[in-house]
N, C-alpha and C. Protein backbone atom coordinates (compact mmCIF):
# COMPACT_ATOMS: atom_id res chain seq x y z
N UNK A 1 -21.39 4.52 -62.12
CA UNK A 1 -21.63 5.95 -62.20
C UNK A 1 -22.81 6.22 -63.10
N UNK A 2 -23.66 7.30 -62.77
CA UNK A 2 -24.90 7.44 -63.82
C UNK A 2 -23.99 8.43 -64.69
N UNK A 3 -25.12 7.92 -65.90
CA UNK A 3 -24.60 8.98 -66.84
C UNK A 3 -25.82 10.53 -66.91
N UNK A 4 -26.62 10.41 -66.19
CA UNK A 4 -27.75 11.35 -66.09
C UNK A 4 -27.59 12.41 -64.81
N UNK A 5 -26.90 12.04 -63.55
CA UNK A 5 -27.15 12.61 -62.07
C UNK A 5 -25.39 13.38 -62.34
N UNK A 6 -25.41 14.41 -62.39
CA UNK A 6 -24.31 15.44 -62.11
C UNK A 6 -23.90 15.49 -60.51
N UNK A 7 -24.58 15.51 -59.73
CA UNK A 7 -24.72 15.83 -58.19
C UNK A 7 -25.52 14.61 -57.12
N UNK A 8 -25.13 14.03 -56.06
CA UNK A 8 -26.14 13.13 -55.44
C UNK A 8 -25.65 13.84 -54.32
N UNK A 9 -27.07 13.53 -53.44
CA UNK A 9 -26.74 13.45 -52.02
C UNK A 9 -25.85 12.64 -51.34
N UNK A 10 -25.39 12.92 -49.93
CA UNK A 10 -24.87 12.01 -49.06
C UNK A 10 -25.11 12.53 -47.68
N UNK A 11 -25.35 11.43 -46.81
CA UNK A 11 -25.98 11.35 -45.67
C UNK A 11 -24.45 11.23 -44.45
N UNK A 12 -24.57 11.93 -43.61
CA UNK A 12 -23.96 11.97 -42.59
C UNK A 12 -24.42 11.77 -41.17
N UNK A 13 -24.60 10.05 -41.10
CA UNK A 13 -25.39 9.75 -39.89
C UNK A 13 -25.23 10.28 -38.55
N UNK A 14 -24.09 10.66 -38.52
CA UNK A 14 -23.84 11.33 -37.03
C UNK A 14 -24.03 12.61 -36.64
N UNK A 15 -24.81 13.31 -37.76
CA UNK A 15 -24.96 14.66 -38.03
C UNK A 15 -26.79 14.90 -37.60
N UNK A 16 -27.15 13.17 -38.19
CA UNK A 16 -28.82 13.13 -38.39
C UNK A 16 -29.43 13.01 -37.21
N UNK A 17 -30.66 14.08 -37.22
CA UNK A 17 -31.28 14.07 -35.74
C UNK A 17 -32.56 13.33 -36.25
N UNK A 18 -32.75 12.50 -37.26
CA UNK A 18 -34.28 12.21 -37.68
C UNK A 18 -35.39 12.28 -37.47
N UNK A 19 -35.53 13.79 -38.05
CA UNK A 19 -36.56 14.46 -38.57
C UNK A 19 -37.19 14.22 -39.70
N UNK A 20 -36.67 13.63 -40.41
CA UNK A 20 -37.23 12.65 -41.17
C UNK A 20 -38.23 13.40 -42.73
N UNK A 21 -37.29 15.16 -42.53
CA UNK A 21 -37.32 15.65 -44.01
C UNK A 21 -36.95 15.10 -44.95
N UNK A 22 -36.11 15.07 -44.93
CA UNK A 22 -35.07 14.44 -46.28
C UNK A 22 -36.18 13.03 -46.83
N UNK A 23 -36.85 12.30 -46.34
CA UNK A 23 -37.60 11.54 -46.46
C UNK A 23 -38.91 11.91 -46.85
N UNK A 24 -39.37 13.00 -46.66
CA UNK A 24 -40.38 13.62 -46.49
C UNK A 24 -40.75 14.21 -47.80
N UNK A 25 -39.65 15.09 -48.05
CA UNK A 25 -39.34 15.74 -49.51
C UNK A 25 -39.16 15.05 -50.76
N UNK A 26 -38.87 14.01 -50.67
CA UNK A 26 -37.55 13.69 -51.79
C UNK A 26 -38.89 12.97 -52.97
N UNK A 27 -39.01 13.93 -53.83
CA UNK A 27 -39.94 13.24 -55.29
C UNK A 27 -40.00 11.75 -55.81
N UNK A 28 -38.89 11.40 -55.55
CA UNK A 28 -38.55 9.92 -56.31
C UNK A 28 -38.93 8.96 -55.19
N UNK A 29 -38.55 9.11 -53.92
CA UNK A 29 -39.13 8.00 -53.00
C UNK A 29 -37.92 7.17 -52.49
N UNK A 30 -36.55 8.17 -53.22
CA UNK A 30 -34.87 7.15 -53.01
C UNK A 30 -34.77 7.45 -51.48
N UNK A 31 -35.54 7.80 -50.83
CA UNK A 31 -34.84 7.73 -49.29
C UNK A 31 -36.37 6.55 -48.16
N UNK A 32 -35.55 6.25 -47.55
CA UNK A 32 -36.12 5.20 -46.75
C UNK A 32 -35.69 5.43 -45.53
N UNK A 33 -36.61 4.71 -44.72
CA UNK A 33 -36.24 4.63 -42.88
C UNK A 33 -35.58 3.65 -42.69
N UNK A 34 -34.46 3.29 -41.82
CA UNK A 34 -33.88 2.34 -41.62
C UNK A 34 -34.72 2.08 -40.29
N UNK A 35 -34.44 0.99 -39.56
CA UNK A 35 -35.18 0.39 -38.04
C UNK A 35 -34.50 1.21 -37.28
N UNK A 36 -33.21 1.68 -37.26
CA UNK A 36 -32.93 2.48 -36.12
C UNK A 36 -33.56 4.31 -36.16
N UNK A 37 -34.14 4.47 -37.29
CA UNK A 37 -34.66 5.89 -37.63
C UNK A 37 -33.95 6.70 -38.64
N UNK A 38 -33.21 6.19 -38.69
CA UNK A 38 -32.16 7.10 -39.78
C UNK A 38 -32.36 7.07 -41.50
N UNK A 39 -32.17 7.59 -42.16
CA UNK A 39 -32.37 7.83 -43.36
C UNK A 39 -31.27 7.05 -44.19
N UNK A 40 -31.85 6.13 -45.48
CA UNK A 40 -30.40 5.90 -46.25
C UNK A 40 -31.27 5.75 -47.35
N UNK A 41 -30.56 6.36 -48.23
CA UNK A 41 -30.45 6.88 -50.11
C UNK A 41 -30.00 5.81 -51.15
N UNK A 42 -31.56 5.02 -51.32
CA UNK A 42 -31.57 4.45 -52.36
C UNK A 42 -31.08 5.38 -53.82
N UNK A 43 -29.76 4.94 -54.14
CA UNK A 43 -29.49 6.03 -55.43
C UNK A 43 -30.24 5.86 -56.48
N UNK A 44 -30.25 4.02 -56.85
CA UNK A 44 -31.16 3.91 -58.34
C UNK A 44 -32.56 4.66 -58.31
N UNK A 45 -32.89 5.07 -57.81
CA UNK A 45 -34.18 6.10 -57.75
C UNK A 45 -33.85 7.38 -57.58
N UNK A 46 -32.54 7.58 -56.88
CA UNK A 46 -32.65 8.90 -56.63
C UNK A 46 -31.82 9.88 -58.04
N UNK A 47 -32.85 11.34 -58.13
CA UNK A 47 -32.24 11.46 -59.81
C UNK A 47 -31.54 12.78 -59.30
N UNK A 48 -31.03 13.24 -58.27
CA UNK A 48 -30.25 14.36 -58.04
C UNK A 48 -30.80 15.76 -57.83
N UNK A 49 -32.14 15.73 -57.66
CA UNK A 49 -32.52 16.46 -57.28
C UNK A 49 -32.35 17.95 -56.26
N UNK A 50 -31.54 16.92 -54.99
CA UNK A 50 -30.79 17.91 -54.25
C UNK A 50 -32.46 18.50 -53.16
N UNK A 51 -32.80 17.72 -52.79
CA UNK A 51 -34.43 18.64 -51.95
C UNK A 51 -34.03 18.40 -50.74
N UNK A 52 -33.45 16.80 -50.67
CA UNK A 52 -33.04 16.44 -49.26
C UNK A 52 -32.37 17.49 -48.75
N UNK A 53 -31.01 17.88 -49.39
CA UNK A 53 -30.08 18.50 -49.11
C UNK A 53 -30.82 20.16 -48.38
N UNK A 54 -31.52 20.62 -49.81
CA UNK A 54 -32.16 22.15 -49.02
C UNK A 54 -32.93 21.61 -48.07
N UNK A 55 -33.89 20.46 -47.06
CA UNK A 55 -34.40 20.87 -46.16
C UNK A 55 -34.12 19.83 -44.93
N UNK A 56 -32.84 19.72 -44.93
CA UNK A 56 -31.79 19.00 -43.50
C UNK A 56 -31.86 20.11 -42.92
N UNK A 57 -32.12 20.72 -41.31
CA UNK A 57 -32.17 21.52 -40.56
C UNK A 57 -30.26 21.23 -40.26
N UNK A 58 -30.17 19.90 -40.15
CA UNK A 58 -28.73 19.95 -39.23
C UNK A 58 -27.20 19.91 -39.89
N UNK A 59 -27.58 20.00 -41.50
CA UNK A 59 -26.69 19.66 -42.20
C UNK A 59 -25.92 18.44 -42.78
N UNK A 60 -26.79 17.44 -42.25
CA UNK A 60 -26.37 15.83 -42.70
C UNK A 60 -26.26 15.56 -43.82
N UNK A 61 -26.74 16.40 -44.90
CA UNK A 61 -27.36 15.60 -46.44
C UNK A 61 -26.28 16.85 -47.13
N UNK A 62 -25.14 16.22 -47.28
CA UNK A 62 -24.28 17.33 -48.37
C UNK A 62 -24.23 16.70 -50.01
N UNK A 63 -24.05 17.63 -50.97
CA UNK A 63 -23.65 17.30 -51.85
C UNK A 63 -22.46 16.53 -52.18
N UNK A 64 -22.05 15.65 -53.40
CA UNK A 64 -21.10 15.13 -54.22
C UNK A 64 -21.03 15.03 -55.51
N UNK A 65 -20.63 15.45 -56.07
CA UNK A 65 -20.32 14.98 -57.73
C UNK A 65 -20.16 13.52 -57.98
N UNK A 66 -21.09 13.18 -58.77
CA UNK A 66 -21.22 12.55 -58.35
C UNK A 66 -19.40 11.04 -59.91
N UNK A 67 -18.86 11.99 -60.38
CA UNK A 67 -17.70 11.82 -60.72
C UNK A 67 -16.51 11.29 -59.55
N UNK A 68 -16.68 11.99 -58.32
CA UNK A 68 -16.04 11.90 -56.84
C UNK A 68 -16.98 10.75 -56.02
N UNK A 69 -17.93 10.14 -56.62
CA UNK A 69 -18.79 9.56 -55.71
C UNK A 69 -18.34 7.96 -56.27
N UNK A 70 -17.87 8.13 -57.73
CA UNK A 70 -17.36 6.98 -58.67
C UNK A 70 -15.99 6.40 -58.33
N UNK A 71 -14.88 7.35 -57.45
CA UNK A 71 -14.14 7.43 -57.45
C UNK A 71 -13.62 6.76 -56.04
N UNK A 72 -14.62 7.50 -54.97
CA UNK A 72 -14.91 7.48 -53.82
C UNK A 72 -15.65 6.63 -53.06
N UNK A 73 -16.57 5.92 -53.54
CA UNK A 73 -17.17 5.24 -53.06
C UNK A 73 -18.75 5.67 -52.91
């Protein structure tokens, strides 16, 4: 669990039409293309920003606490 990130993203591949915002946006550089097109969230880079999340058109990129993310997986 970080002790710095209150909130992380999470990706909901079956939701993702890859558009390839969330990638596009994200300051730190924590999101990457996988070979099939899809997006996955390097966390150690990612500092919670939350950008992905405001510019998913389809709703794939929701929030977690990231206390529930420790817990949860």
């Amino acid at each position: 669990m970080s002790g710095w990130r209150t909130f992380r993203p999470v990706l909901n591949p079956e939701l993702c039409n890859g558009c390839w915002l969330c990638f596009a946006n994200c300051p730190e550089g924590a999101i990457t293309i996988k070979p099939d097109g899809k997006p996955a969230i390097y966390y150690p880079h990612c500092k919670g920003c939350l950008d992905c999340v405001e510019v998913c058109p389809t709703d794939a990129m929701t929030v977690q606490r990231e206390t529930e993310a420790a817990t949860n997986g």
